[in-house]
N, C-alpha and C. Protein backbone atom coordinates (compact mmCIF):
# COMPACT_ATOMS: atom_id res chain seq x y z
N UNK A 1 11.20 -19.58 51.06
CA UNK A 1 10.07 -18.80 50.63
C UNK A 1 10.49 -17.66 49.70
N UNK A 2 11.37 -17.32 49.87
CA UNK A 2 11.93 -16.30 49.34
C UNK A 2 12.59 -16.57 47.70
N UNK A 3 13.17 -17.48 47.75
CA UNK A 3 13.46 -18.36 46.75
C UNK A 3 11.89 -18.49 45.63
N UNK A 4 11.00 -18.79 45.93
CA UNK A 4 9.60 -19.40 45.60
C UNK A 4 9.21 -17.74 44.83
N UNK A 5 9.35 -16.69 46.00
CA UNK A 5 9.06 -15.67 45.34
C UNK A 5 9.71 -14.95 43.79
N UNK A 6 10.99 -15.06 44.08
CA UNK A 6 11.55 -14.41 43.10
C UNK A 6 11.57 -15.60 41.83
N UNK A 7 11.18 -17.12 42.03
CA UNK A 7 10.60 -17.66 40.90
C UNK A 7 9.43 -17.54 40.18
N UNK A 8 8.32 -17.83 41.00
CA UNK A 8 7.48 -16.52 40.36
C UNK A 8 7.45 -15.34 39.66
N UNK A 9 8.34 -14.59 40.36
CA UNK A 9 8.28 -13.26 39.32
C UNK A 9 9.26 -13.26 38.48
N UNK A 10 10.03 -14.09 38.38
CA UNK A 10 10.79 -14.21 36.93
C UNK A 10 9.84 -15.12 36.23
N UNK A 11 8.60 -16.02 36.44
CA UNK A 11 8.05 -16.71 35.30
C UNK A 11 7.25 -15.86 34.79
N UNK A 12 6.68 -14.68 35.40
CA UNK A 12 5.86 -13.69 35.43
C UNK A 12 6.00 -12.99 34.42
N UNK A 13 7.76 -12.40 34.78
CA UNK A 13 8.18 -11.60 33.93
C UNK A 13 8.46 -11.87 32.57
N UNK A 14 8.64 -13.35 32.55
CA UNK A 14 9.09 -14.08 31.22
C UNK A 14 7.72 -13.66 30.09
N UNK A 15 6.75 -14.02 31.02
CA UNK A 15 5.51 -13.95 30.60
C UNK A 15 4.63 -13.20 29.91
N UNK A 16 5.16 -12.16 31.09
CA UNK A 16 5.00 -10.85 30.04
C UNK A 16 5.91 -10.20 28.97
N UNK A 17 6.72 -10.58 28.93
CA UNK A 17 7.45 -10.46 27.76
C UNK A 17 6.94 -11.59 26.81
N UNK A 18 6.67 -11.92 26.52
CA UNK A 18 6.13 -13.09 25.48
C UNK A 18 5.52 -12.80 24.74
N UNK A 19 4.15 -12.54 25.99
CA UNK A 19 2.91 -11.60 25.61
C UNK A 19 3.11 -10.54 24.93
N UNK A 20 3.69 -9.50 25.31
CA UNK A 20 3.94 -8.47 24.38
C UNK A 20 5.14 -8.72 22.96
N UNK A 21 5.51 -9.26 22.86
CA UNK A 21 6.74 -9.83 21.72
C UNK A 21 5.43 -10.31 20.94
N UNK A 22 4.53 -11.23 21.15
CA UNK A 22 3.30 -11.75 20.45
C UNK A 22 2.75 -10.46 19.84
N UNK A 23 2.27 -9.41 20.34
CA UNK A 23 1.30 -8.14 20.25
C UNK A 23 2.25 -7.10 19.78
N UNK A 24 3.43 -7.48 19.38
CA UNK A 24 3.97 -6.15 18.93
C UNK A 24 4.50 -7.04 17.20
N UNK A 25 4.53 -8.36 17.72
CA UNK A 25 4.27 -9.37 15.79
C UNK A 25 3.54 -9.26 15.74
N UNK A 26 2.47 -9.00 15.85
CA UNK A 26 0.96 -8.60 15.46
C UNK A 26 0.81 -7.73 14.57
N UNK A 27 0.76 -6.64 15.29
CA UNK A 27 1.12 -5.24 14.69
C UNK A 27 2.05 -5.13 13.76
N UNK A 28 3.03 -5.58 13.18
CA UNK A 28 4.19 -5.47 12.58
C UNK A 28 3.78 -6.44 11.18
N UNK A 29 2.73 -7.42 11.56
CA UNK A 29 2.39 -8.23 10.34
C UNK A 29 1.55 -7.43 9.79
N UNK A 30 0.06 -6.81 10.69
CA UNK A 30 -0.36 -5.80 10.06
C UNK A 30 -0.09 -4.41 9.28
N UNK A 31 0.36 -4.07 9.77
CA UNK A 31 1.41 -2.95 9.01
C UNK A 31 1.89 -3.58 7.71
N UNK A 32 2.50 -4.70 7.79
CA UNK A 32 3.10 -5.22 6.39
C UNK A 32 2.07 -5.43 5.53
N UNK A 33 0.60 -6.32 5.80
CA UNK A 33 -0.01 -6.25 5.05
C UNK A 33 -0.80 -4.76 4.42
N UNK A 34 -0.84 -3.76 5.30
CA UNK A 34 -1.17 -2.24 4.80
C UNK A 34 -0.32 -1.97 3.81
N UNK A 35 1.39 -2.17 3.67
CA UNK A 35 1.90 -1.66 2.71
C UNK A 35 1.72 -2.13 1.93
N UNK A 36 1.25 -3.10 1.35
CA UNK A 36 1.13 -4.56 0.17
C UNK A 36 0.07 -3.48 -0.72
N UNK A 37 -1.30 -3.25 0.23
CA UNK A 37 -2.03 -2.81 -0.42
C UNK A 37 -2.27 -1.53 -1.02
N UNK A 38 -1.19 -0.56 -0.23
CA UNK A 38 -0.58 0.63 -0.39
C UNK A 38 -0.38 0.56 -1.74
N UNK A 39 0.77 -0.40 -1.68
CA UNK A 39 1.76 -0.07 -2.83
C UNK A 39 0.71 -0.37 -4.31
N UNK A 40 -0.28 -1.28 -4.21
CA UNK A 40 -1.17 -1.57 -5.24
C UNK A 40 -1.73 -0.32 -5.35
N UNK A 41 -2.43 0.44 -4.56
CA UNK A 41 -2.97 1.54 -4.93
C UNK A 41 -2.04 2.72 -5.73
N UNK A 42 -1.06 2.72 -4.98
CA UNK A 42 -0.02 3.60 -6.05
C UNK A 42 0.39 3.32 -6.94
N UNK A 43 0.55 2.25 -7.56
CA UNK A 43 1.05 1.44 -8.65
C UNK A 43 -0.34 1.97 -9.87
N UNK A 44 -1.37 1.28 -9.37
CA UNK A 44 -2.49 1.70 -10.11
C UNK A 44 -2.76 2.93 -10.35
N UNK A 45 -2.56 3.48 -9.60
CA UNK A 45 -2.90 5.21 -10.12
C UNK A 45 -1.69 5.82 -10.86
N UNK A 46 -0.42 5.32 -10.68
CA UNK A 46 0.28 5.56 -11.64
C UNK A 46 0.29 5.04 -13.05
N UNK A 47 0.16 3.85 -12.95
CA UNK A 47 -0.97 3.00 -14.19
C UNK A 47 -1.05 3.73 -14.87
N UNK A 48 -2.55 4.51 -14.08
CA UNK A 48 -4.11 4.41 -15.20
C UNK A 48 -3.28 6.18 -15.61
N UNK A 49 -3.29 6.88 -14.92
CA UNK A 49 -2.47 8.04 -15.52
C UNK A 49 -1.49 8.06 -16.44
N UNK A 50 -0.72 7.15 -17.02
CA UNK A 50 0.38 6.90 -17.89
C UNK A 50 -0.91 6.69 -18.96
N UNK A 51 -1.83 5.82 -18.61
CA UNK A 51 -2.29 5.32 -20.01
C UNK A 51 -3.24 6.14 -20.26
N UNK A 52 -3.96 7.23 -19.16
CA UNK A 52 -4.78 8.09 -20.04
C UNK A 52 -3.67 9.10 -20.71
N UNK A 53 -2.58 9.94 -20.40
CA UNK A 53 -1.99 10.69 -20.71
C UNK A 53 -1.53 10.06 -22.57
N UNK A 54 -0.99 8.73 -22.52
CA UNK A 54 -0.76 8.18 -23.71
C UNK A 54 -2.04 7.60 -24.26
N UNK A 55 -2.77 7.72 -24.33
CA UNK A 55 -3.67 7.45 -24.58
C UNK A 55 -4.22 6.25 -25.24
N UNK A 56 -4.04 5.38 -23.77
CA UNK A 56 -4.04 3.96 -24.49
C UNK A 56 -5.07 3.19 -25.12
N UNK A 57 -5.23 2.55 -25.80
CA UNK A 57 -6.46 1.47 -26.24
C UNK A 57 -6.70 0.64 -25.53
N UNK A 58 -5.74 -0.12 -24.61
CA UNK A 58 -5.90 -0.92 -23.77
C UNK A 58 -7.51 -0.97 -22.33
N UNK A 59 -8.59 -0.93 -23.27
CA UNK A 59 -9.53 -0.55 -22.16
C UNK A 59 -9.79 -1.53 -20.80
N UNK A 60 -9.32 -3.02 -21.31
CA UNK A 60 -9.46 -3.60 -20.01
C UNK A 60 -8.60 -3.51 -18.47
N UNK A 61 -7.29 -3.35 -19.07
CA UNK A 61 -5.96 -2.58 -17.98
C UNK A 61 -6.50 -1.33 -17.41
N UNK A 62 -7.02 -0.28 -18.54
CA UNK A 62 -7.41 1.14 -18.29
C UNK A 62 -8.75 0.74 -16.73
N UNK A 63 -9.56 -0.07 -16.95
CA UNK A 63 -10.46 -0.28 -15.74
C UNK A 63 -9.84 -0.64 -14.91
N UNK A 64 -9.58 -2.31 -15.16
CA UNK A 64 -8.56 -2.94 -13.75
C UNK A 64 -8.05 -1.85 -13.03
N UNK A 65 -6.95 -0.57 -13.70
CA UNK A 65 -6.35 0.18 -12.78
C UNK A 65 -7.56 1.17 -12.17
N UNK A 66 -8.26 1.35 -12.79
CA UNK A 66 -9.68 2.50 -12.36
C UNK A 66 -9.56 1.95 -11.00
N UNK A 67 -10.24 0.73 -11.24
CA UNK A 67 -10.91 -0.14 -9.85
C UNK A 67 -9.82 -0.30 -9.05
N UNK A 68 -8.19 -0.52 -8.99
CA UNK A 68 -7.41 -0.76 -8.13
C UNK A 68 -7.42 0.66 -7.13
N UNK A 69 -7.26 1.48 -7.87
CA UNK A 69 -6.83 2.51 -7.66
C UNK A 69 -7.92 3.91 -7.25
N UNK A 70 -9.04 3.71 -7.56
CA UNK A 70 -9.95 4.77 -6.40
C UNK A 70 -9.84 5.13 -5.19
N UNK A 71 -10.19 6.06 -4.60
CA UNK A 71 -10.27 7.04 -5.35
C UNK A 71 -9.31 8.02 -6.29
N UNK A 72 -8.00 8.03 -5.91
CA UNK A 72 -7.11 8.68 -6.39
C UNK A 72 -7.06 8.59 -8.09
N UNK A 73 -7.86 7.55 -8.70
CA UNK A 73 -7.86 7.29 -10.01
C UNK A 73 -8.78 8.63 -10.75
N UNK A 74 -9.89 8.61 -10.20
CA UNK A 74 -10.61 9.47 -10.08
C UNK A 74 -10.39 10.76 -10.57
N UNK A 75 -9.39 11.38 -9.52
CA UNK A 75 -8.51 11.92 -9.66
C UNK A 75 -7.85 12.72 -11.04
N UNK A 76 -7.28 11.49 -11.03
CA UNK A 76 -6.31 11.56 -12.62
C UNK A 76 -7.10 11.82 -13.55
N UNK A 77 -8.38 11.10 -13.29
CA UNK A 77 -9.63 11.45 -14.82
C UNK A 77 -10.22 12.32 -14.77
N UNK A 78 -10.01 13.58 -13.96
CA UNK A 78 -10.29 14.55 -13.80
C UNK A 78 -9.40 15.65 -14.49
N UNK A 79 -8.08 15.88 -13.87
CA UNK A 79 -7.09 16.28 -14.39
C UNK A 79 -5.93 15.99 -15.34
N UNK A 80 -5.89 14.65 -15.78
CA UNK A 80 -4.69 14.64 -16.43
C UNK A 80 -5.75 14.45 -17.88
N UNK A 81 -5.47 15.47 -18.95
CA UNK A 81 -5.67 15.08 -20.30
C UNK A 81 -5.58 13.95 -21.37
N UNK A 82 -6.45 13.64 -21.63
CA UNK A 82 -6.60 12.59 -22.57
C UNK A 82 -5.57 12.77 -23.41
N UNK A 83 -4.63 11.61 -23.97
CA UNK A 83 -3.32 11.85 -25.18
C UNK A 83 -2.53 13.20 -24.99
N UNK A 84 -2.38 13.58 -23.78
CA UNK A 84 -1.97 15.17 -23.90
C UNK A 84 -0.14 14.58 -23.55
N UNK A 85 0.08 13.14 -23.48
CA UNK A 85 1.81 12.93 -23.12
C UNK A 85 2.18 13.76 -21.97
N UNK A 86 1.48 14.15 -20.71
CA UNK A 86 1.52 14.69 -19.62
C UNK A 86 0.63 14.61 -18.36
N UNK A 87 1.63 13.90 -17.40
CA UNK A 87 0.55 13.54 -16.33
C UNK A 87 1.11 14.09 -14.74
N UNK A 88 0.32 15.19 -14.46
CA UNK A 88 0.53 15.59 -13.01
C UNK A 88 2.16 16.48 -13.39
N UNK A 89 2.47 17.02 -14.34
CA UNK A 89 3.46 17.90 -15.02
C UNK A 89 4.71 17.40 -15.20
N UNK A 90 4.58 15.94 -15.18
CA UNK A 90 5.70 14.97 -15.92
C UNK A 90 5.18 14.88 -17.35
N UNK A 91 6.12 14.74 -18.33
CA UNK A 91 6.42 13.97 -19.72
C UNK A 91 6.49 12.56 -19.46
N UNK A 92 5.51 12.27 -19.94
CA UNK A 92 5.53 11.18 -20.37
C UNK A 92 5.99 10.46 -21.62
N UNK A 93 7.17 9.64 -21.46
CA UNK A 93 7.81 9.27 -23.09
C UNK A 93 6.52 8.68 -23.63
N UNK A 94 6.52 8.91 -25.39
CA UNK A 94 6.08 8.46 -26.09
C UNK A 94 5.94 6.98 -26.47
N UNK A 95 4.73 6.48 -26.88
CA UNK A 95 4.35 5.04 -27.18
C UNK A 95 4.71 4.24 -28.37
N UNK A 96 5.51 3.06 -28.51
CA UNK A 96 5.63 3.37 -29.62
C UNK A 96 4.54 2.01 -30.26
């Protein structure tokens, strides 16, 4: 009987370890997909700020990043100057 018991609670225990190994890949996939979309948002707002500062022609990129990147785009079209070659008090190299 005793035997019976401590099989049980090692299938138990197995068990719950599983379970949680499952729920902590869970979490860990989620998280990965948060940074994916992270990193798009920062990418874009660094974007659209390079190209208002240089003041690009490119108007369809100039949206795409608008839209990636809200609100923080926003932002930038607030403060960083049109053709001013300065964004957020970086130099921005010149276009050629």
């Amino acid at each position: 009987m005793i035997i019976n018991k401590s099989i049980t609670s090692t299938v138990l225990l197995v068990a719950s370890f599983s379970v949680k190994a499952a729920e902590v890949g869970s979490q860990a996939q989620d998280a990965a997909s948060q940074t994916g979309a992270s990193a798009i948002w920062i990418l874009a707002n660094l974007s659209y700020a390079g190209m208002r500062a240089q003041n690009s022609p490119s108007a369809g990129w100039r949206i795409l990043s608008f839209l990636l990147g809200f609100p923080g785009t926003f932002l930038s079209y607030l403060v960083v100057v049109e053709g001013s070659e300065r964004a957020y008090g970086v130099d921005i190299p010149r276009s050629k």
